[in-house]
Protein backbone atom coordinates (compact mmCIF):
# COMPACT_ATOMS: atom_id res chain seq x y z
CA UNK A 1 9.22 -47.35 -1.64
CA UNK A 2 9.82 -44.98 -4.47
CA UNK A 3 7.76 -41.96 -4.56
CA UNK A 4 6.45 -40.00 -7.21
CA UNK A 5 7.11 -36.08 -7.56
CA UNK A 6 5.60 -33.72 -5.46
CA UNK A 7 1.94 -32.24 -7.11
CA UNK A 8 2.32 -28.49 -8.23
CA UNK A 9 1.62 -25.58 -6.43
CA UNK A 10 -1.04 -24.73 -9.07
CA UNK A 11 -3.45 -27.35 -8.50
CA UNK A 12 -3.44 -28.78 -12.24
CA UNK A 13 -3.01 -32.10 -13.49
CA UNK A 14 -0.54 -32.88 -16.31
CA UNK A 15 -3.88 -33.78 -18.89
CA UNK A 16 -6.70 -30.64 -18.82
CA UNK A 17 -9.32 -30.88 -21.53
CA UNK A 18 -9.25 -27.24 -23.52
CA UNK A 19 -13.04 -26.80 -21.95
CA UNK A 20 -12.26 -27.11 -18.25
CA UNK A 21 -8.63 -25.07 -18.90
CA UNK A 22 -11.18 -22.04 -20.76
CA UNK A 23 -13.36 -22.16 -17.79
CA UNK A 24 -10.77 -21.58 -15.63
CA UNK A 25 -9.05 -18.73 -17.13
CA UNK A 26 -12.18 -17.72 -17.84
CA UNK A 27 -13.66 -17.50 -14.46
CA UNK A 28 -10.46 -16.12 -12.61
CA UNK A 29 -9.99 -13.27 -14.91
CA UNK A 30 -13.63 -12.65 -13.66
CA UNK A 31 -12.75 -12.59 -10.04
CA UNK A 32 -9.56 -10.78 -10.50
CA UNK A 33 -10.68 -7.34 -10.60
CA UNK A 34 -13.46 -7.64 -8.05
CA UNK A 35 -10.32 -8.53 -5.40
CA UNK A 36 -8.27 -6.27 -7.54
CA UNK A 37 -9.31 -3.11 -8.75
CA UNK A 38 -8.22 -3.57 -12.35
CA UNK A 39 -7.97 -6.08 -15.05
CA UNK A 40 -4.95 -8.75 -14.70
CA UNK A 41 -1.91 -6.83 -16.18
CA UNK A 42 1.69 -8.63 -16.09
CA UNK A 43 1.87 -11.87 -13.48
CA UNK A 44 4.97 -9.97 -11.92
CA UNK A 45 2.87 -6.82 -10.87
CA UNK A 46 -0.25 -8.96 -10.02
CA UNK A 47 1.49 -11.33 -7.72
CA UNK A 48 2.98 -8.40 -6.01
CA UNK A 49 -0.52 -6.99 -5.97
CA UNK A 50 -1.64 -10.33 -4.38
CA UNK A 51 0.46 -9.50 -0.90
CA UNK A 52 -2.36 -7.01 -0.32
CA UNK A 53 -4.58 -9.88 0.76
CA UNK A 54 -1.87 -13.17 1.42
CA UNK A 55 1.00 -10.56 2.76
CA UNK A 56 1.90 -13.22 6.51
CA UNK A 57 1.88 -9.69 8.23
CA UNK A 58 -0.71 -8.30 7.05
CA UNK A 59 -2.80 -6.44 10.00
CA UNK A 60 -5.72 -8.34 11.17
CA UNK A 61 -7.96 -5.29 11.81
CA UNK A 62 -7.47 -3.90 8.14
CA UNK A 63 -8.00 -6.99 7.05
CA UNK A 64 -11.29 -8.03 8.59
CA UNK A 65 -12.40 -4.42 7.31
CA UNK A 66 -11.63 -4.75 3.75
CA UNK A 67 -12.75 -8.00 3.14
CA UNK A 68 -16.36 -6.98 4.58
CA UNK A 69 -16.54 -4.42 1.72
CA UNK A 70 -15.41 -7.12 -1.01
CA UNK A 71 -18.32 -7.20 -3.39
CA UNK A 72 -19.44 -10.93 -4.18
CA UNK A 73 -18.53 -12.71 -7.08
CA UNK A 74 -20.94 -11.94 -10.05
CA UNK A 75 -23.61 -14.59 -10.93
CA UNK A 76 -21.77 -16.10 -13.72
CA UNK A 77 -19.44 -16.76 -11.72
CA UNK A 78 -18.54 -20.64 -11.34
CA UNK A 79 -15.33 -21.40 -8.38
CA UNK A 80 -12.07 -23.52 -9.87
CA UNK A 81 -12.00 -23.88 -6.05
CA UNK A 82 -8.66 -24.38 -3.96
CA UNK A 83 -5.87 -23.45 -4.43
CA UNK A 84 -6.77 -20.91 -7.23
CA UNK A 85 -9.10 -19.68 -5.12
CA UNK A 86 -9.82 -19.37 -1.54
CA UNK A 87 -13.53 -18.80 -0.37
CA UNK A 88 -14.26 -16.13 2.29
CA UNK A 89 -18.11 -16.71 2.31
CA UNK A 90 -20.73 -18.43 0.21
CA UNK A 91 -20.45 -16.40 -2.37
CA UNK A 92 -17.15 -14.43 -1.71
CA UNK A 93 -13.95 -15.85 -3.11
CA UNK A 94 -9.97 -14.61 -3.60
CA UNK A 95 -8.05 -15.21 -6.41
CA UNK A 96 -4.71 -16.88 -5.19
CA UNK A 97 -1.12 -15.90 -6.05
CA UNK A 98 -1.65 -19.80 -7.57
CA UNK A 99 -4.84 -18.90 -9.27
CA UNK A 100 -2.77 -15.67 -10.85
CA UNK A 101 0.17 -18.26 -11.99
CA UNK A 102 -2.70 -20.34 -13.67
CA UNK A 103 -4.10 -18.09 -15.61
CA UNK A 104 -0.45 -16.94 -17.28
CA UNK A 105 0.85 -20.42 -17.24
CA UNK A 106 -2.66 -21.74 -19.54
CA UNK A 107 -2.40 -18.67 -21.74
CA UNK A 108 1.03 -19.27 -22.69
CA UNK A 109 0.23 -22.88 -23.89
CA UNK A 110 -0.45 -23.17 -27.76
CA UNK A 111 -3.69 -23.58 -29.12
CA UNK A 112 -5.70 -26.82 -28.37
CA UNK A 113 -8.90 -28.25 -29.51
CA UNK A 114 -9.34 -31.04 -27.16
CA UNK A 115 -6.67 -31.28 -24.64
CA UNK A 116 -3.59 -29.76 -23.00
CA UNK A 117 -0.48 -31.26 -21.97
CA UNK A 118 1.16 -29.57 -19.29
CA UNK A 119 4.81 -30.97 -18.74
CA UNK A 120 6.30 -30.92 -14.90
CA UNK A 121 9.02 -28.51 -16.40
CA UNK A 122 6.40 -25.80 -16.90
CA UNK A 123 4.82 -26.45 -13.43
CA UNK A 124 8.23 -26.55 -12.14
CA UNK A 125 8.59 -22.36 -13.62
CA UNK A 126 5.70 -22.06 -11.60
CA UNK A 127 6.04 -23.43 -8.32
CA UNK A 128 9.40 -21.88 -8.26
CA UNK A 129 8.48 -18.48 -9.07
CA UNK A 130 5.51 -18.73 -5.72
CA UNK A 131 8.14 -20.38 -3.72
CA UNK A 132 10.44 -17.34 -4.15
CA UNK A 133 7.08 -15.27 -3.63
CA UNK A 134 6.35 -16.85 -0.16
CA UNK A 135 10.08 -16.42 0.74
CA UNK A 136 10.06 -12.75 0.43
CA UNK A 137 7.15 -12.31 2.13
CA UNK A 138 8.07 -14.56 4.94
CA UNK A 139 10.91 -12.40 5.46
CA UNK A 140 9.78 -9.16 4.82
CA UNK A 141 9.66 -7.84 8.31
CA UNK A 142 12.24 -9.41 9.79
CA UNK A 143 14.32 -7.58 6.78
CA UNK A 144 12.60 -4.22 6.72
CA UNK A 145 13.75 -4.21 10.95
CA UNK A 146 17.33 -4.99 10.05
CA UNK A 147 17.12 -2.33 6.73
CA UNK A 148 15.91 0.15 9.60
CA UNK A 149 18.17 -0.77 12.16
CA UNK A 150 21.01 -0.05 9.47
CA UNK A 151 19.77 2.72 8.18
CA UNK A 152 20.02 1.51 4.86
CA UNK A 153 16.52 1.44 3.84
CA UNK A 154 15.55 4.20 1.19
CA UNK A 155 14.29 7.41 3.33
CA UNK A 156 10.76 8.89 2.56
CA UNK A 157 11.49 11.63 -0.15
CA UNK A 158 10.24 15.03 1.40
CA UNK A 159 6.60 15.36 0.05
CA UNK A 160 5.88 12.12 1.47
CA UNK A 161 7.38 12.51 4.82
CA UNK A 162 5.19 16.23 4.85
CA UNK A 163 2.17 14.52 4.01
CA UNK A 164 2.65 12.32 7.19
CA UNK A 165 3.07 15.68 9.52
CA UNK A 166 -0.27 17.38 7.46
CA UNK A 167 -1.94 14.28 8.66
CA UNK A 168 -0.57 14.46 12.48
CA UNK A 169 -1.00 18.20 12.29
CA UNK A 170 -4.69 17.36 11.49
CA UNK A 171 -5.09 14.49 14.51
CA UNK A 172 -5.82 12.75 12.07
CA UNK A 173 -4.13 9.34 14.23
CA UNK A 174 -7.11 7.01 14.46
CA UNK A 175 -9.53 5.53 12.77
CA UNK A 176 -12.96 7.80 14.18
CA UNK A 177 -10.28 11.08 13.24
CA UNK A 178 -9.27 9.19 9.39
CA UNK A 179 -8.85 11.70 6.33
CA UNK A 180 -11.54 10.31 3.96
CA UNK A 181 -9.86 9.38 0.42
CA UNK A 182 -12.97 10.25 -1.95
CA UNK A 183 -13.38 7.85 -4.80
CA UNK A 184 -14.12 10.38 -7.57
CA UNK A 185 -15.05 13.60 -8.25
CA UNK A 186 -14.82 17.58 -6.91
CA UNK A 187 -14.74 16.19 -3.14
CA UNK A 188 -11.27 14.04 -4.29
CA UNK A 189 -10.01 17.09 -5.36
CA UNK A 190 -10.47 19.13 -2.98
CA UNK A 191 -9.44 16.95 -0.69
CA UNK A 192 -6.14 16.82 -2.57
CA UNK A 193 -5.86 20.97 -2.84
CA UNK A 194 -6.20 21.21 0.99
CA UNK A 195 -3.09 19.37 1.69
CA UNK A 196 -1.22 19.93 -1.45
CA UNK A 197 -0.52 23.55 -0.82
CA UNK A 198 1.24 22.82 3.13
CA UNK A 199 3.11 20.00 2.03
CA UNK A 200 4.42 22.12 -1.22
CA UNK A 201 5.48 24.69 1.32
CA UNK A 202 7.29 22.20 3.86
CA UNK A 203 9.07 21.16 0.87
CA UNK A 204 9.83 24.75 -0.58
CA UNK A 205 11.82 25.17 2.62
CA UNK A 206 13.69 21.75 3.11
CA UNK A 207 14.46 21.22 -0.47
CA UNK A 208 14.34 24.16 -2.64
CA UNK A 209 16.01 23.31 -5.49
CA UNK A 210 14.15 20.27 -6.29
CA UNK A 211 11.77 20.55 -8.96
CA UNK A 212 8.18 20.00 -8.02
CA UNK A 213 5.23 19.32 -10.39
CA UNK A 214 2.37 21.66 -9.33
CA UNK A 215 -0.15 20.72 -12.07
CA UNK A 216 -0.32 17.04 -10.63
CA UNK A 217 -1.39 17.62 -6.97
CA UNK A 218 -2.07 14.10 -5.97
CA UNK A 219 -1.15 13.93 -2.46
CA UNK A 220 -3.95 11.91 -0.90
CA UNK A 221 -4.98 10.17 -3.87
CA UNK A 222 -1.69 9.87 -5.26
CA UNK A 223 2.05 8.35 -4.89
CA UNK A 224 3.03 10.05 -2.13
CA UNK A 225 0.48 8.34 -0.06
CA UNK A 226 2.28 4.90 -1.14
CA UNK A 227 5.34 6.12 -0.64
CA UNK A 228 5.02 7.22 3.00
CA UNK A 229 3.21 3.51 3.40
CA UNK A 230 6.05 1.65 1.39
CA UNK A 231 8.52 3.32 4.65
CA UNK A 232 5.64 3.12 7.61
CA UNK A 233 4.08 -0.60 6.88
CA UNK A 234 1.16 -0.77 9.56
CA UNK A 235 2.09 2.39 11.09
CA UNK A 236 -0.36 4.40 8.21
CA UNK A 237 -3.04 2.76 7.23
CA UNK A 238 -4.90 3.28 4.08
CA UNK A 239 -7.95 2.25 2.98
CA UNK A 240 -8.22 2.13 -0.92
CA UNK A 241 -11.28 3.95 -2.66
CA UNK A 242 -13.14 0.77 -4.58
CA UNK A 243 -15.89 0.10 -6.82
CA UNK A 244 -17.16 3.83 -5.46
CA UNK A 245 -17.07 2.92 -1.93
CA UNK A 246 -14.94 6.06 -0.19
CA UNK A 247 -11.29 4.96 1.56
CA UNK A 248 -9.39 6.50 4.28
CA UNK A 249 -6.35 6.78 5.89
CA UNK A 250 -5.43 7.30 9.13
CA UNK A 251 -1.85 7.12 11.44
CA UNK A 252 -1.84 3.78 13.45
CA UNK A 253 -2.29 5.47 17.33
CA UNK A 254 -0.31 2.51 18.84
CA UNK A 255 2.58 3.45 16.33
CA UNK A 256 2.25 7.28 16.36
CA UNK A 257 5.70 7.90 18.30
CA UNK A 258 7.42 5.46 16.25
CA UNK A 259 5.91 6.85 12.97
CA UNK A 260 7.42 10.46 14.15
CA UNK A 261 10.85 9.11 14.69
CA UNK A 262 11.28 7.64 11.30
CA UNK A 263 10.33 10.85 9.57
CA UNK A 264 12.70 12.71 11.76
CA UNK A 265 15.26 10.16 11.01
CA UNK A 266 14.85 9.98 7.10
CA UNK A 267 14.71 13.57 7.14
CA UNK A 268 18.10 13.95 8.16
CA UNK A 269 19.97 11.11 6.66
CA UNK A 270 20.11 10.41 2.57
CA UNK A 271 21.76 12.33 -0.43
CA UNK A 272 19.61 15.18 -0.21
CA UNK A 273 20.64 18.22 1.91
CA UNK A 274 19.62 17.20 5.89
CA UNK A 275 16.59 18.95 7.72
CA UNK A 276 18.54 21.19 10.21
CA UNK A 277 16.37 21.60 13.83
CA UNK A 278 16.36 25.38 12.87
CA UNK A 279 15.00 24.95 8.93
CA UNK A 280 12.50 22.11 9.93
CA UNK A 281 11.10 24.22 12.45
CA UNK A 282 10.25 26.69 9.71
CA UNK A 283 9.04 24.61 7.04
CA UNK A 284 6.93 22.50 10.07
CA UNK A 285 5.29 26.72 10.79
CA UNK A 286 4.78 26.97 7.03
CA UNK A 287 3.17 23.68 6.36
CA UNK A 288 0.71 24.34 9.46
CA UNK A 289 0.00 28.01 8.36
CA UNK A 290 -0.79 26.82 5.29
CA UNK A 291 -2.80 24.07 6.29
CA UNK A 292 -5.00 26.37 8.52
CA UNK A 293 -5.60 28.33 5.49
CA UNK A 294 -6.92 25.63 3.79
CA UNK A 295 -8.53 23.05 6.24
CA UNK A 296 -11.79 25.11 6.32
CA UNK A 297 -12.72 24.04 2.44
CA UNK A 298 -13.36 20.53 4.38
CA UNK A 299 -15.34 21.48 7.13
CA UNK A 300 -18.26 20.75 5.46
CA UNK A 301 -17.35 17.06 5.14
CA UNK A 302 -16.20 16.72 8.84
CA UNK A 303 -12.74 16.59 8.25
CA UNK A 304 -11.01 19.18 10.08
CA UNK A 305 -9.68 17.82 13.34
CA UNK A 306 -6.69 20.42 14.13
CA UNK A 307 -5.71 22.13 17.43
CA UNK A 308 -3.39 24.36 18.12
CA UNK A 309 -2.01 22.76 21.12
CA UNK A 310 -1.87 19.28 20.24
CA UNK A 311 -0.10 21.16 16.76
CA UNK A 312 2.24 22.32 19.43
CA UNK A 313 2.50 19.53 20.98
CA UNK A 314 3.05 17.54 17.78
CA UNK A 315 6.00 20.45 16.67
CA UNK A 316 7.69 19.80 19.84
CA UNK A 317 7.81 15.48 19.22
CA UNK A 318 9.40 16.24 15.77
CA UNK A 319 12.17 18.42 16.82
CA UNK A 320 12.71 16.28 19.27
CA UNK A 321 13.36 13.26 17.94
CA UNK A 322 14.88 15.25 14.94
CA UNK A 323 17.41 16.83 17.82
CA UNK A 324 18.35 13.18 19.10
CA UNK A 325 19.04 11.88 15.23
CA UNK A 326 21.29 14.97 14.48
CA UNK A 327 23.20 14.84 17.53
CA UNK A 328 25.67 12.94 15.95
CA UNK A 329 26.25 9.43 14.41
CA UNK A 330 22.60 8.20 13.72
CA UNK A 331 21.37 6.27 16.98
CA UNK A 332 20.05 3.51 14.63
């Protein structure tokens, strides 16, 4: 018995009226930045934005968190349903790396009055593009462990790695201890000031040639954040500020020791001049100093969690593990 092809990824038949294709579009671009923060920009950044909720390793707890907070679709709202879609409650829904693909692959169709035609070939784009998508993804750990294990996976550039230690050096390693990420306003920035000054002079010491840019200090709020996530995965979790709801971030506890030995071992190993035992110990004194200086502007907001013995404490784990990856041949 001869069967026919497979049916697409997408979910569409090869005949939509113009009507129901409208709707569609319509109704997606809705959802989109309700799930996403922003309106649908290119389908290769969205569907890369779409691992934040379909990513196969993507931690349960942060999960179950985030998708509490997801507002509910507005009133107008009216479901394409699976697999554009997936509902999360009765009036809670995701738009799907599928439902992303839809929404390019009808807007790229010409102009119809009654009906489109949509051929297998242009499915075919489709359901290659997500089948490449669920590859990487599927893979993605198992990769990242063998990238580490090589130590061929880019390091954390120096800002990034310091705002890891400002974090440690503020206990800030579980969730009731988390740095709150403001959404807007003079809080935000202050936040940002506090640990933009230590991690500016951690850097001054390691690095001091490379050029810095001190009228953007977006540490908490900004790339470097990402950056030090990109290299940690679960290990740093961030919570993203949204529709004026606050975030925070916090260092995994359970991966706090493994955290530390990355950033000792990127900050030895890479193009850039290595962090010697002797010069980290100084820029790790400088960033605390400085971070004692300014910690106190966040009192207020119940933010300052730093001892001086667990800072010792913490100081001792870095050179450490730093010691043990400049002891020779990296132990990778």
């Amino acid at each position: 018995m001869i069967e026919g092809p497979e049916p697409s990824l997408l979910g569409l038949p090869d005949q939509i009226s113009a009507g129901h294709a409208h709707q569609i579009v319509q109704n997606l671009r809705l959802l989109w930045p309700i799930n996403y923060g922003e309106e649908p920009a290119s389908l290769e950044a969205d569907l890369i934005s779409t691992q934040k909720w379909f990513d196969p390793v993507a931690q349960g707890q942060r999960l179950r968190r985030e998708l509490y907070l997801l507002p509910p679709a507005p009133e107008a709202y009216v479901d394409p349903g699976p697999p554009m879609t997936l509902q999360l409650a009765p009036s809670k829904y995701l738009v799907t790396p599928e439902g992303r693909c839809v929404i390019d692959l009808i807007e790229s169709l010409p102009p119809a009055f009654v009906e489109y035609s949509i051929s297998r070939s242009q499915l075919l784009r489709y359901d290659r593009r997500l089948g490449r998508l669920y590859k990487e993804w599927s893979r993605h750990r198992i990769l990242s462990v063998v990238g580490l294990l090589a130590g061929t996976t880019k390091p954390l550039q120096i800002p990034a790695a310091g705002v890891v230690i400002a974090l440690l050096a503020n206990r800030c390693d579980s969730e009731d201890r988390a740095l709150t990420r403001f959404a807007s306003g003079p809080e935000r920035e202050l936040v940002d000031r506090a640990f933009f000054a230590p991690v500016q002079e951690f850097k001054k010491i390691l690095n001091p040639k490379e050029k810095g840019n001190p009228a953007n200090p977006r540490l908490v709020s900004g790339w470097m954040l990402y950056e030090a996530r990109r290299r940690l995965g679960e290990g740093l979790v961030v919570v993203d500020a949204r529709n004026k709801n606050n975030g925070r971030v916090w260092v995994e506890p359970k991966a706090r020791r493994e955290v530390i030995d990355v950033i000792a071992r990127d900050l030895v190993r890479g193009n850039r001049a290595k962090a010697t035992v002797e010069r980290f110990s100084l820029a790790f004194d400088a960033l605390v100093a400085r971070l004692r200086k300014e910690l106190p502007s966040l009192a207020a907001f119940g933010l300052v969690h730093e001892r001086p013995q667990a800072t010792a404490e913490l100081r001792s784990e870095l050179i450490s593990s730093l010691e043990k990856h400049t002891a020779g041949p990296l132990d990778v």
